[in-house]
C-alpha atoms as a PDB file:
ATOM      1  CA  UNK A   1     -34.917  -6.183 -42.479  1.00  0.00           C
ATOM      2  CA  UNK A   2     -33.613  -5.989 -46.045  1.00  0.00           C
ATOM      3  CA  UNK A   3     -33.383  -9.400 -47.463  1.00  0.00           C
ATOM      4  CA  UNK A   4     -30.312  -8.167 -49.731  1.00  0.00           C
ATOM      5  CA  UNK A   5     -28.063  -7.612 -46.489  1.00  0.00           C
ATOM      6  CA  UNK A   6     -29.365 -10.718 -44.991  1.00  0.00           C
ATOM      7  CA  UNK A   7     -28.510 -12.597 -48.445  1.00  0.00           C
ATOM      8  CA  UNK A   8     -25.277 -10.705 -48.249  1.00  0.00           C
ATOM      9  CA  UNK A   9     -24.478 -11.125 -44.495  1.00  0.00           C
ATOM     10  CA  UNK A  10     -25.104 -14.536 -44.566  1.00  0.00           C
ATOM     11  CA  UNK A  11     -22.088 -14.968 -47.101  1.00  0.00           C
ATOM     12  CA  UNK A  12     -19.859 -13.923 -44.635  1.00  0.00           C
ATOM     13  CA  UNK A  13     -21.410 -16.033 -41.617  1.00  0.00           C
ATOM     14  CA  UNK A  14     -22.791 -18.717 -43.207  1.00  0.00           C
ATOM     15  CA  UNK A  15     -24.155 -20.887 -40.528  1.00  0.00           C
ATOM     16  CA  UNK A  16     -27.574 -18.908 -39.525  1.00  0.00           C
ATOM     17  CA  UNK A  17     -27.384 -19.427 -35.977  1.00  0.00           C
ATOM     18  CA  UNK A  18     -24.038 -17.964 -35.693  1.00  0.00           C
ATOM     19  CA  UNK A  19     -25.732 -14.373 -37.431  1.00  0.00           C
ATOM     20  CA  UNK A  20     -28.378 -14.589 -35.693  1.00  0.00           C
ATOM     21  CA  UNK A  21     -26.988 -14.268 -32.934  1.00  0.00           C
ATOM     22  CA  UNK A  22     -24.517 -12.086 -33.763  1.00  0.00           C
ATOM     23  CA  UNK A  23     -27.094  -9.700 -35.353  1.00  0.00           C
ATOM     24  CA  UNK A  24     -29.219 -10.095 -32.114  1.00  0.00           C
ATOM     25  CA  UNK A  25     -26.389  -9.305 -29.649  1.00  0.00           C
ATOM     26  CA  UNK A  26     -25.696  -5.872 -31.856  1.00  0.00           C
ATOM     27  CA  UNK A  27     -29.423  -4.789 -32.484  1.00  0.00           C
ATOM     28  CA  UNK A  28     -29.737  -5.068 -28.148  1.00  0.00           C
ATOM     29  CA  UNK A  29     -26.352  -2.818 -27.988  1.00  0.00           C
ATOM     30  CA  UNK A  30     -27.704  -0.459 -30.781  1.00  0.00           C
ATOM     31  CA  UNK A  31     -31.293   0.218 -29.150  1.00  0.00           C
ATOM     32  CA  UNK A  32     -29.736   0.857 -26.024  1.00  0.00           C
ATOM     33  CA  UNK A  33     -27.477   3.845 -27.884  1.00  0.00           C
ATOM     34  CA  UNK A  34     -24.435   2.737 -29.124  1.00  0.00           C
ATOM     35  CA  UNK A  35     -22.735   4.100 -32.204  1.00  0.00           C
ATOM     36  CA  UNK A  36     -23.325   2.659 -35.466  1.00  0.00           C
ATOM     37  CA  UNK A  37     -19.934   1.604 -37.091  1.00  0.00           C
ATOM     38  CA  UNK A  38     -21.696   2.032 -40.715  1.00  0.00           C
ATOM     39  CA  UNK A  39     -22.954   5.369 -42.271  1.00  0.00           C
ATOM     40  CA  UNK A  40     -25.710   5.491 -44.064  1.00  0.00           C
ATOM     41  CA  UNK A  41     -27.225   8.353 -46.202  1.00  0.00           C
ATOM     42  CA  UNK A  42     -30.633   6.425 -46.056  1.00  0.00           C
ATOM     43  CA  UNK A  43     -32.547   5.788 -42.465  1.00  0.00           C
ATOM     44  CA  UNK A  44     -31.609   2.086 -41.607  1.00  0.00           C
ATOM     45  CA  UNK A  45     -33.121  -0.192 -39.138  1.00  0.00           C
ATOM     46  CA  UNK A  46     -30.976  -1.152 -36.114  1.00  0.00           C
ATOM     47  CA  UNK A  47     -31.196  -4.550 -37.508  1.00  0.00           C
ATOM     48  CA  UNK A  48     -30.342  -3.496 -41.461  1.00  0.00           C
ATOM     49  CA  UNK A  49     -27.199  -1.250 -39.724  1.00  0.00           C
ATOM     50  CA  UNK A  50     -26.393  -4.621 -37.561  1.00  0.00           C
ATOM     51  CA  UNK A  51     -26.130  -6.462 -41.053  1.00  0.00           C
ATOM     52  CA  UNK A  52     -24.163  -3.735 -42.785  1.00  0.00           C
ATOM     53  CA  UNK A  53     -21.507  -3.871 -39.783  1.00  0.00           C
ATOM     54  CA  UNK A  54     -21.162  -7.886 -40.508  1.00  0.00           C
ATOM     55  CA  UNK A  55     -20.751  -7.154 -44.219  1.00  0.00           C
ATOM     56  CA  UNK A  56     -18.126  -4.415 -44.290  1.00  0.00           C
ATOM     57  CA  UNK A  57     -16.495  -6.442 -41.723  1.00  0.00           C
ATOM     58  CA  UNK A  58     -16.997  -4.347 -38.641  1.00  0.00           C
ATOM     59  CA  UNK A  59     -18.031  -6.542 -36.233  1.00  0.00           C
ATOM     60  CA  UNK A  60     -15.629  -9.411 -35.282  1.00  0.00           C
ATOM     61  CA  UNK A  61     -17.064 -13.272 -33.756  1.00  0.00           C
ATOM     62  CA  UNK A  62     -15.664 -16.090 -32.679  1.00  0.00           C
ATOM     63  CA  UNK A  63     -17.060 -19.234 -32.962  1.00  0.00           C
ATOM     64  CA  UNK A  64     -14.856 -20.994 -30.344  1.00  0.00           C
ATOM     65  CA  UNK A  65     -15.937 -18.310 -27.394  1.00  0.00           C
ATOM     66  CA  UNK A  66     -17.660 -20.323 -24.850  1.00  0.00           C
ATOM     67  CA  UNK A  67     -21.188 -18.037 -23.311  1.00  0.00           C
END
């Protein structure tokens, strides 16, 4: 995992949980072949590509959504 997307990522969700978890949830949909919503010219991890879709703002979250 780059630490530069993490640094970045975490800017937009700042409480660490929350990313985690977010960033979990989209790694688990990745491996199991969905389409990345980021394009990359370099070979990312699915967790790097997870982190670029929270920083371009991508992926959406709610904090109030009960599991």
């Amino acid at each position: 995992m780059r630490d530069d997307y993490l640094k970045e990522a975490h800017t937009i969700i700042p409480d660490a949980n929350v990313l985690i978890n977010v960033v979990s949830r989209r790694v688990k949909q990745l491996r199991r072949g969905a389409r990345a919503l980021v394009e990359s010219l370099e070979k990312l991890s699915p967790e790097d590509i997870a982190l670029r879709e929270v920083i371009e703002g991508k992926i959406s979250f709610d904090t109030n959504a009960q599991a």
